[in-house]
Protein backbone atom coordinates (compact mmCIF):
# COMPACT_ATOMS: atom_id res chain seq x y z
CA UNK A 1 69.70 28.80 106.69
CA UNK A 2 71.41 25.86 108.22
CA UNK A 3 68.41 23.49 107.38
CA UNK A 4 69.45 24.92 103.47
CA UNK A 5 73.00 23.75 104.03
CA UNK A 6 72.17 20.56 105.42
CA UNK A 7 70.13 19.72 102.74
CA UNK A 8 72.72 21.20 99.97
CA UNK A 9 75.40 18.76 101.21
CA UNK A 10 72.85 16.05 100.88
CA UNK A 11 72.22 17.14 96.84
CA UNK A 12 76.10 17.09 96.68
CA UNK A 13 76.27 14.08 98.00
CA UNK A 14 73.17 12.24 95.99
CA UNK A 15 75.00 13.60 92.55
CA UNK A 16 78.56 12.33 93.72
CA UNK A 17 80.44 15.32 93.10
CA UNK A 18 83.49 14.14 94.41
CA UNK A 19 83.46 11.31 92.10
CA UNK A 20 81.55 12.26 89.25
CA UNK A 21 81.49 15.86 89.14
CA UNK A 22 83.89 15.94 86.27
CA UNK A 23 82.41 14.20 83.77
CA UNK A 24 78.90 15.77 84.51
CA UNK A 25 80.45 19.09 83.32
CA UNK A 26 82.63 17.12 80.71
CA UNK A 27 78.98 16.10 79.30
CA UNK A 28 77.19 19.26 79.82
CA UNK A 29 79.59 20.76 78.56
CA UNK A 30 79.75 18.43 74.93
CA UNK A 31 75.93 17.95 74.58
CA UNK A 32 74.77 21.47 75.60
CA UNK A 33 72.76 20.17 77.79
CA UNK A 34 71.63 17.31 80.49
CA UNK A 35 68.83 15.60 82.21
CA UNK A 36 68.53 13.83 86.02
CA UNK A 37 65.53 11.88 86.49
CA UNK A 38 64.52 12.76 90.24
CA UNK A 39 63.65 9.79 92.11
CA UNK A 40 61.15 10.12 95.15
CA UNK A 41 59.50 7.73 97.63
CA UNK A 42 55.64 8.45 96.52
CA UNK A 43 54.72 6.97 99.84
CA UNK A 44 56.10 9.37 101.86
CA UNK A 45 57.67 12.17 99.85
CA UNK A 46 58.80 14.04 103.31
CA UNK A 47 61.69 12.29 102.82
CA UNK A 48 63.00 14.01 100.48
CA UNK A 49 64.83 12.85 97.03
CA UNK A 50 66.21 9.19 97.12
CA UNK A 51 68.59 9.30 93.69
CA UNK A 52 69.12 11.58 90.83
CA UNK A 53 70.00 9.27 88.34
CA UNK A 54 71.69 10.66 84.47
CA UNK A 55 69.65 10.60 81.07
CA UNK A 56 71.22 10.29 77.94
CA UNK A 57 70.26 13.79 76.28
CA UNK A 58 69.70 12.07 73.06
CA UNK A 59 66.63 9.85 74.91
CA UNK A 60 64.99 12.64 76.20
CA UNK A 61 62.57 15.59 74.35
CA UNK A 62 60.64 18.08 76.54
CA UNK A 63 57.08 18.49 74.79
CA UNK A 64 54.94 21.89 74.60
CA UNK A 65 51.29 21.25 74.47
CA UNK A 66 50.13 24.56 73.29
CA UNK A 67 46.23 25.95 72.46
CA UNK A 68 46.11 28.28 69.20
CA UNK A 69 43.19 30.73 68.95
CA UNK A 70 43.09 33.50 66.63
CA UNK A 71 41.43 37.16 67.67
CA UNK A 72 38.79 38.14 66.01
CA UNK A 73 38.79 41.39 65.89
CA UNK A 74 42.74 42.02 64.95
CA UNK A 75 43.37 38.63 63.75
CA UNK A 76 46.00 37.25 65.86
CA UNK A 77 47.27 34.28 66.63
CA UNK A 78 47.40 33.48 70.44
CA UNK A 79 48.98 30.30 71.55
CA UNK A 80 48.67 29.63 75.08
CA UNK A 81 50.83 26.32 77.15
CA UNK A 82 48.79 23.63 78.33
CA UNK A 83 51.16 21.49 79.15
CA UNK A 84 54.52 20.94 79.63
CA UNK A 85 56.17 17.40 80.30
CA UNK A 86 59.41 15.17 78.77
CA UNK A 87 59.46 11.94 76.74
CA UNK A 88 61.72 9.39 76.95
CA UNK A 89 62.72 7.11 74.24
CA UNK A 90 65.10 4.65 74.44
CA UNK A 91 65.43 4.02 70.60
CA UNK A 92 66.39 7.25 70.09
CA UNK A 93 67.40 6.62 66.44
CA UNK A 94 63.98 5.96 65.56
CA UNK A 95 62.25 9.10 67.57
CA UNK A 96 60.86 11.10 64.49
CA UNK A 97 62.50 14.55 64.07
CA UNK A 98 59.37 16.86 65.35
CA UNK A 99 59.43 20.05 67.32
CA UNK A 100 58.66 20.98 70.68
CA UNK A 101 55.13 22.11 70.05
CA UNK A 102 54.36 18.87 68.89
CA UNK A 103 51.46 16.23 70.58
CA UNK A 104 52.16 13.24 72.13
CA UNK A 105 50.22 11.33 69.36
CA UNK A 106 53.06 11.74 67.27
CA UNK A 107 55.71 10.91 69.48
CA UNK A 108 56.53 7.35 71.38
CA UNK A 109 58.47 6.93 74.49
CA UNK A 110 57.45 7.08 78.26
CA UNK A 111 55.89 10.24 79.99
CA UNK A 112 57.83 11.93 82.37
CA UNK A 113 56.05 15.24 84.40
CA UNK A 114 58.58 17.94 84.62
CA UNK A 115 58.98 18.31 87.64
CA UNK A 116 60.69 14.94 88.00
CA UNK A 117 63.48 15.77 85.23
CA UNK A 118 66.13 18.44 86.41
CA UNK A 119 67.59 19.80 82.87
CA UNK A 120 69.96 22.40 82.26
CA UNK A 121 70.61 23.95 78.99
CA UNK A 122 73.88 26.00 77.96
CA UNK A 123 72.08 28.33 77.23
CA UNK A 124 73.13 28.70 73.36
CA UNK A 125 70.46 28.41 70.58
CA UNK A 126 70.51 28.15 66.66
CA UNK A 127 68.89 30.73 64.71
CA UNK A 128 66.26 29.06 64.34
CA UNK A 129 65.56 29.24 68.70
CA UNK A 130 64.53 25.69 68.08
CA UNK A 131 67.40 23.89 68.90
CA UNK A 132 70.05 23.69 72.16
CA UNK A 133 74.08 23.73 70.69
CA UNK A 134 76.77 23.08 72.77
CA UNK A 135 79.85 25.03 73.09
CA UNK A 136 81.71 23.00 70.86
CA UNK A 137 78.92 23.81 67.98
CA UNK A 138 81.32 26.92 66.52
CA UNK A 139 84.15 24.51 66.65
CA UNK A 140 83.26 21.73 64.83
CA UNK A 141 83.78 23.39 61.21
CA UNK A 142 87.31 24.35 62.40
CA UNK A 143 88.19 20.84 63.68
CA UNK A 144 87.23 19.14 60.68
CA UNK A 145 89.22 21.19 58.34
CA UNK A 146 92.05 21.14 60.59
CA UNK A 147 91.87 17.06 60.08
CA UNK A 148 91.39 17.35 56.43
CA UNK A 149 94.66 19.57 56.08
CA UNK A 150 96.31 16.58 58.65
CA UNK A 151 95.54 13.96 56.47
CA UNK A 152 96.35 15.90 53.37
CA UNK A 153 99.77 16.61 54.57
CA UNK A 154 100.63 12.87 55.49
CA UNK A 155 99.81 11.96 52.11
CA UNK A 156 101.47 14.94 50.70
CA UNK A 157 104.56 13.71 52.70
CA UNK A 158 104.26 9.54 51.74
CA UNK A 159 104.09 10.24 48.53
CA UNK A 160 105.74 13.49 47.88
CA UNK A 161 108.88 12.68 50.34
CA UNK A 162 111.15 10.11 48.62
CA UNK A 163 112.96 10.34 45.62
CA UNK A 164 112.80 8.57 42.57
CA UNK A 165 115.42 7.28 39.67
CA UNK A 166 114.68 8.44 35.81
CA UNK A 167 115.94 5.55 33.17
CA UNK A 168 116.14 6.94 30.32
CA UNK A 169 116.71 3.93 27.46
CA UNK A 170 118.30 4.29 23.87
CA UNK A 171 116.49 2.35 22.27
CA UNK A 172 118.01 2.74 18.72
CA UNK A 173 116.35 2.69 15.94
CA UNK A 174 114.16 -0.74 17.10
CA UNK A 175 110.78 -1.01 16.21
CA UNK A 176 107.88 0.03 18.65
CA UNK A 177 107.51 -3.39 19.94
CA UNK A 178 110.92 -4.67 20.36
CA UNK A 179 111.48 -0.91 22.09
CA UNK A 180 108.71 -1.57 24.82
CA UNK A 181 110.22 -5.34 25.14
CA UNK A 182 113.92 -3.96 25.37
CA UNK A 183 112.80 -1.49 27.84
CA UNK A 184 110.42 -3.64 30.11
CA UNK A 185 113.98 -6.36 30.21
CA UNK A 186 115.86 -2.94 31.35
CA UNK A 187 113.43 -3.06 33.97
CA UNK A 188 113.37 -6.26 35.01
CA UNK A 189 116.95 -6.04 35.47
CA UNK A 190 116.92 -3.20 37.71
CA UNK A 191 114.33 -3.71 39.77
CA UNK A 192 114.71 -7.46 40.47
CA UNK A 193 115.80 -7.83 43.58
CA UNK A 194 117.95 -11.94 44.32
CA UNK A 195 117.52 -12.31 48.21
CA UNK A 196 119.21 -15.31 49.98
CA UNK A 197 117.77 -16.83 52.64
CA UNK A 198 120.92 -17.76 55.40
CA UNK A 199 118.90 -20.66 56.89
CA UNK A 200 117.78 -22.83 54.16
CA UNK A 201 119.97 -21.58 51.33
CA UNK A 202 116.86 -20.75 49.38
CA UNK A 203 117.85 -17.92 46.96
CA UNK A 204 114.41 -16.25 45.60
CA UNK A 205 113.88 -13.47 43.40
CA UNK A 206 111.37 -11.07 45.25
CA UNK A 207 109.10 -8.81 43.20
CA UNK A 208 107.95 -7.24 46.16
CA UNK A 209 107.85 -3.22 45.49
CA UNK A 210 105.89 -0.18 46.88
CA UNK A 211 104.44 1.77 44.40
CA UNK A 212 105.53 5.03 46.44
CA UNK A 213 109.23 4.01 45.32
CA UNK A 214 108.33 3.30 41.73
CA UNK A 215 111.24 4.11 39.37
CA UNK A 216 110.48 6.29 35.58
CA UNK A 217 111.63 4.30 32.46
CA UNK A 218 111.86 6.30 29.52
CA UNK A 219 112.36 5.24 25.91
CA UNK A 220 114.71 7.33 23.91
CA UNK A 221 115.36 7.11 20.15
CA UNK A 222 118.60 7.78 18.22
CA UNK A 223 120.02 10.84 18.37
CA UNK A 224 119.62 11.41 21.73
CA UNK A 225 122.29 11.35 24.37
CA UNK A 226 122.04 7.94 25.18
CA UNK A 227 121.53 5.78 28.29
CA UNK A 228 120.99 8.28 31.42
CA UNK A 229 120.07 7.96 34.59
CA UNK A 230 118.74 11.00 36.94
CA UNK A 231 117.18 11.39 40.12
CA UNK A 232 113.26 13.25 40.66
CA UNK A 233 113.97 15.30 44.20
CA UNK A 234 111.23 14.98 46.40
CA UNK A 235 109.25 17.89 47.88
CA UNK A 236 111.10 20.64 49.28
CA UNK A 237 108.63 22.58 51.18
CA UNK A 238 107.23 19.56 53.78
CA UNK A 239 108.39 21.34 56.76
CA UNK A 240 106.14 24.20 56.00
CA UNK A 241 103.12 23.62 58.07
CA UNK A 242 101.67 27.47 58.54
CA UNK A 243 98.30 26.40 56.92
CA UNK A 244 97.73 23.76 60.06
CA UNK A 245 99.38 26.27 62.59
CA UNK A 246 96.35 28.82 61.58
CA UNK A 247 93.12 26.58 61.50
CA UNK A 248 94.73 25.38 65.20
CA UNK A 249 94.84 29.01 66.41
CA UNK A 250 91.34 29.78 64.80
CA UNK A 251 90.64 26.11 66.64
CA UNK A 252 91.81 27.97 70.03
CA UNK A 253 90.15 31.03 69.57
CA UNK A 254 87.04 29.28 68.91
CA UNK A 255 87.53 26.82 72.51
CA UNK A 256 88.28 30.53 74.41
CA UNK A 257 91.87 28.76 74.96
CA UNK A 258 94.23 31.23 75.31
CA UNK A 259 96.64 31.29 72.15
CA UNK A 260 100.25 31.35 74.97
CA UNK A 261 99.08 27.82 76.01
CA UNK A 262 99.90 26.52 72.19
CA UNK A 263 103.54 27.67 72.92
CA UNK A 264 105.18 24.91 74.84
CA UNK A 265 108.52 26.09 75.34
CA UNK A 266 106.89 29.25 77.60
CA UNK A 267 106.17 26.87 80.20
CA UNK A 268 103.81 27.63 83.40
CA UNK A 269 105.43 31.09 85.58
CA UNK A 270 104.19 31.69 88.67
CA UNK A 271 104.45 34.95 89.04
CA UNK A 272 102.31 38.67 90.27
CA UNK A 273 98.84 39.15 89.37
CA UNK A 274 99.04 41.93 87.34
CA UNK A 275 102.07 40.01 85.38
CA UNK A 276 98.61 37.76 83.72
CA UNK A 277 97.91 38.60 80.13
CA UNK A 278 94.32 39.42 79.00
CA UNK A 279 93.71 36.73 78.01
CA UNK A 280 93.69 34.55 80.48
CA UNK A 281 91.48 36.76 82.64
CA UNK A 282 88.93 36.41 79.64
CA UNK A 283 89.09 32.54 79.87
CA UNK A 284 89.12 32.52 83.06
CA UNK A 285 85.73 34.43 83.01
CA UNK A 286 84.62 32.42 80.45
CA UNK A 287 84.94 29.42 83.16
CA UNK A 288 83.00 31.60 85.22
CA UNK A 289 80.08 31.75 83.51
CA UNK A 290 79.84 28.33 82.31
CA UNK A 291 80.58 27.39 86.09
CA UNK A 292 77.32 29.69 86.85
CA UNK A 293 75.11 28.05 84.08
CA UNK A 294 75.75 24.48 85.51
CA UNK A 295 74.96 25.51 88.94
CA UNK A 296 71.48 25.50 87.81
CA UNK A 297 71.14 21.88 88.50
CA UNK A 298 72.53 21.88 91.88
CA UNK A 299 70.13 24.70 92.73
CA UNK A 300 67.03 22.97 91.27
CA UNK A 301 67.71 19.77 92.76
CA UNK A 302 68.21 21.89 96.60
CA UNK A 303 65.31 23.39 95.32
CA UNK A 304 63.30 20.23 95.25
CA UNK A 305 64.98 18.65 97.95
CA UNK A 306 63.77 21.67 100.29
CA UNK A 307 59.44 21.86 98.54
CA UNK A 308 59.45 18.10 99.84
CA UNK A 309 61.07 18.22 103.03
CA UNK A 310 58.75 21.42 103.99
CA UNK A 311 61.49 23.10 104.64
CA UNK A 312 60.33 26.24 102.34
CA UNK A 313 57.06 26.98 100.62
CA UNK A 314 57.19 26.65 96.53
CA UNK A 315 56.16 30.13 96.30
CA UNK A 316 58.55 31.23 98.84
CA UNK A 317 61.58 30.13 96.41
CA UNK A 318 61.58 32.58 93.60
CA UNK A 319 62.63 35.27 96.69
CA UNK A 320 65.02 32.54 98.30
CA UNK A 321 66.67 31.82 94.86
CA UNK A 322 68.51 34.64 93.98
CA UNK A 323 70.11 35.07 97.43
CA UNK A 324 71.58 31.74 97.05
CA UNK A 325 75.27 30.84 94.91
CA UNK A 326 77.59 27.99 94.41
CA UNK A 327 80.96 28.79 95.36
CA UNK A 328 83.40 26.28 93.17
CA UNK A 329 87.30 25.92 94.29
CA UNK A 330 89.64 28.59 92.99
CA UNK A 331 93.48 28.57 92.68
CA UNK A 332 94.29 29.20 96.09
CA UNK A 333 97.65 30.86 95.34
CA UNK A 334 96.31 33.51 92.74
CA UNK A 335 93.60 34.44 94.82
CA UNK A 336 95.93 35.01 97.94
CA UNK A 337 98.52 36.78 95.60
CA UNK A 338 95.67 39.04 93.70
CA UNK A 339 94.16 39.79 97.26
CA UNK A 340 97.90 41.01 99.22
CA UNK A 341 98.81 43.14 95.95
CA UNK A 342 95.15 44.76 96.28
CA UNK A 343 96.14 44.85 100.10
CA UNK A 344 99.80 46.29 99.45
CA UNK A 345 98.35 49.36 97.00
CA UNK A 346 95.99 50.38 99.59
CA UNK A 347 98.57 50.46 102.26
CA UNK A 348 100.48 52.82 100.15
CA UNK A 349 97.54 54.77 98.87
CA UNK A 350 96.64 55.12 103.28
CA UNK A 351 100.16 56.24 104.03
CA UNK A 352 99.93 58.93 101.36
CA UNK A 353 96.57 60.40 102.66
CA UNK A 354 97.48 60.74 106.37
CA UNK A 355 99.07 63.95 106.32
CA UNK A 356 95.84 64.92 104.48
CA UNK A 357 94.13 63.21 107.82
CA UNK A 358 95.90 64.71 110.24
CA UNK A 359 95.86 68.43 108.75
CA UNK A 360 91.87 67.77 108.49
CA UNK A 361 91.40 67.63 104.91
CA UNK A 362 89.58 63.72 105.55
CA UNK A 363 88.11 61.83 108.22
CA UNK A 364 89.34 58.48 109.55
CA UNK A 365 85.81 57.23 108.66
CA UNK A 366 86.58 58.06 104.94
CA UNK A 367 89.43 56.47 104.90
CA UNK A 368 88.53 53.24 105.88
CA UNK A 369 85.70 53.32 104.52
CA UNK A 370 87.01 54.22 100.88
CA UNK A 371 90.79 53.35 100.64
CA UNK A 372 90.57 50.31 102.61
CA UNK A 373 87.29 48.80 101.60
CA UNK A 374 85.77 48.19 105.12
CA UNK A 375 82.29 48.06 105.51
CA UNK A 376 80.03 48.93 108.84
CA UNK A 377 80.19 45.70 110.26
CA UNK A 378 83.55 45.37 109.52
CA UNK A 379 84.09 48.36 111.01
CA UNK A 380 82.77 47.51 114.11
CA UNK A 381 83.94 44.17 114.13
CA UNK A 382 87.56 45.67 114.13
CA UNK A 383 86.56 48.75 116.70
CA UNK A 384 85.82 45.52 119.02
CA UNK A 385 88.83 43.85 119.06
CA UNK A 386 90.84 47.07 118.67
CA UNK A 387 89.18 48.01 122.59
CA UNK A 388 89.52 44.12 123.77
CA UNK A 389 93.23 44.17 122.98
CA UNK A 390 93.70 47.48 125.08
CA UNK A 391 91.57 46.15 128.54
CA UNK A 392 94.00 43.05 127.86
CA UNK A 393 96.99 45.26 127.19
CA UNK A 394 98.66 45.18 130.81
CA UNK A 395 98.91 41.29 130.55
CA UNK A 396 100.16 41.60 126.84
CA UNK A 397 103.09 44.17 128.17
CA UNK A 398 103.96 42.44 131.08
CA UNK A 399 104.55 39.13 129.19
CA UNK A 400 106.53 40.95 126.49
CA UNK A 401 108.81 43.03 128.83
CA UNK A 402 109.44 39.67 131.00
CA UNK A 403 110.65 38.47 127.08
CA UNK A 404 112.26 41.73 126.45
CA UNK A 405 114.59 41.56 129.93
CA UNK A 406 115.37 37.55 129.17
CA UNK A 407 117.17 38.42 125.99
CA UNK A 408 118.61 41.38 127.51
CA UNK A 409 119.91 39.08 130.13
CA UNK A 410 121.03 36.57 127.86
CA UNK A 411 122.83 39.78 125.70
CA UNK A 412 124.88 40.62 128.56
CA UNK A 413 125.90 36.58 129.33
CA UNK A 414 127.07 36.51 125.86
CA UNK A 415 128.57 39.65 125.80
CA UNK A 416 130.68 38.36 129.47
CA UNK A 417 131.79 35.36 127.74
CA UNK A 418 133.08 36.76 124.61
CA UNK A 419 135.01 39.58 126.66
CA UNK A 420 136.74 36.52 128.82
CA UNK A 421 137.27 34.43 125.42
CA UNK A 422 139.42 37.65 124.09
CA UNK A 423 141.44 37.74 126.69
CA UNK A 424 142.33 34.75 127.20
CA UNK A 425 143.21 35.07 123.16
CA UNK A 426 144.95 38.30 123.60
CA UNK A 427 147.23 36.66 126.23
CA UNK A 428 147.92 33.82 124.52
CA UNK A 429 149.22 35.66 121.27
CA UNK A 430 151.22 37.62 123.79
CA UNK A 431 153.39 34.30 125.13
């Protein structure tokens, strides 16, 4: 066992966790999956793995050689693996689209045997089963809406948002042509704009307008009401956003976020265990298991690490495996505060059931057995230094009644001095 965790902090320390640990998962985590090409000294493979080094996902394929025969008496198809091995392919643009039971004939890139790759899947699949998706796959859909209605509200709001002046020109009784000339001069007039220049004393008409701000001029004939000039509001309702507030909910729901982190104003409490909403818990579950699923390539690379070293036996690992899990960092504060509440209750629940000791009803073995969670060897454990603190008890009492006369000492000093202070007070309010 300590040979295991020797060699454990080694894999730790070929991956540099403490440095890039992070954005492994970030990766993992994004592509659905990733690849390590193990690196060992062919020469002497006793000593163990010399780098793990990162593939690209998009480089790599994992090939299934596979032999098809078909029964002859029911006339099934049997497929039986070969083979099993990766490709690499730097080009990876150019790597035809082919599936996993394909032959290397149709496929270019480098030969890797499998048991020099370490890969680790999410462990999500399309309906297909051909095909690893990330996480982020049922989010994708939601995120590009979400920037469609984003984009469709900041044009909404450009071009929507100011207002805009209505000319409306009598025109008279002109003729169609001289109208449209007596109305294009209207709107020369208006929209010309004379701008002096201070430091040369250039003055320059500038025809310079955005067609956002684009003013309406109208024609009217006789018998209307004459030369008017109105305003077109702008849009009223660009404050209401509750189409973007629900694709970013369904965009939260869809991450496993809980929806109390959108609210800002909440802020972060610190507070009691049981005070956490559900939904929290559930994410923080959900971190759980994707925590679990990437421990898979710490545990194959130790797993390597330990068939080279001779430390273990390759058929001895399928019963070593599943004794062996990664414990990642916690929140040290809610695991303390979860663990004293869970402590507190069964305090409670224990003072409750001692009458129901005492008058027989339960043993003291039940009790700590099933109230406060102790186990034989915890038991026994405690038994031991229960006895070790009563052979040392005369020591322990001795020091603590040598403590216990000091302050009862110092008590009465005090108690001397304050007497002689009143006094002296008592005679001096006398005089």
């Amino acid at each position: 066992k300590k040979k295991i965790y020797n060699e454990f902090d080694t894999v730790c320390n070929l991956f540099k966790l403490r440095e890039y640990g992070s954005d492994y998962f970030r990766k993992w985590y994004v592509d659905g999956k990733i690849y390590f090409h193990v690196v060992v000294d062919t020469e002497n493979p006793k000593a163990g793995i010399q780098d793990l080094r990162y593939i690209d996902p998009i480089n790599m394929r994992k090939i299934r050689e596979v032999k098809k025969e078909t029964d002859r008496l029911t006339g099934v198809t049997v497929t039986e693996t070969e083979e099993e091995f990766y490709v690499y392919n730097e080009d990876a643009t150019a790597a035809p689209n082919v599936s996993a039971a394909a032959s290397t004939e149709t496929i270019s890139g480098i030969k890797v045997a499998e048991e020099a790759i370490i890969y680790c899947p999410s462990g999500l699949m399309d309906a297909s089963r051909t095909k690893v998706l990330s996480h982020l796959h049922k989010s994708m859909k939601i995120i590009n809406q979400l920037r469609m209605l984003e984009d469709a509200l900041v044009i909404y709001r450009i071009s929507r948002a100011p207002e805009r002046r209505i000319f409306y020109i009598d025109v008279g009784n002109l003729p169609r042509g001289k109208a449209e000339e007596y109305v294009r001069n209207m709107m020369s007039q208006y929209r010309n704009k004379i701008v002096y220049d201070a430091d040369n004393g250039e003055v320059r008409d500038d025809r310079r307008h955005k067609s956002m701000l684009e003013d309406f001029f109208l024609p009217r004939r006789e018998g209307g009401r004459g030369t008017e000039i109105t305003t077109l509001p702008g849009g009223e309702n660009l404050g209401q956003i509750d189409d973007i507030l629900f694709f970013q909910k369904k965009l939260y729901k869809s991450l496993n976020v809980p929806l109390s982190r959108l609210d800002n104003e909440s802020g972060f409490q610190v507070g009691r265990a049981t005070e956490i909403n559900r939904e929290e818990v559930k994410f923080n579950k959900f971190i759980q298991r994707l925590r679990k699923k990437f421990s898979n390539i710490l545990v194959d690379a130790l797993k390597t690490q330990l068939v080279l070293k001779g430390i273990i036996n390759e058929d001895d690992w399928p019963g070593i495996s599943e004794n062996i899990f990664i414990d990642f960092l916690k929140d040290n504060y809610f695991a303390e505060l979860k663990e004293f509440e869970i402590m507190r209750d069964r305090f409670d629940m224990m003072s409750q059931v001692e009458s129901l000791v005492e008058q027989g009803y339960y043993s003291k073995q039940w009790v700590r057995k099933n109230i406060l969670g102790q186990d034989e060897q915890e038991i026994g454990m405690i038994d031991k230094q229960i006895n070790d603190e009563k052979e040392d008890g005369g020591e322990g009492e001795s020091e603590f009644d040598d403590l216990a006369s000091g302050v009862q000492t110092s008590k009465g000093d005090l108690e001397q001095q304050l007497d002689s202070q009143a006094g002296n007070l008592e005679k001096e309010l006398g005089q």
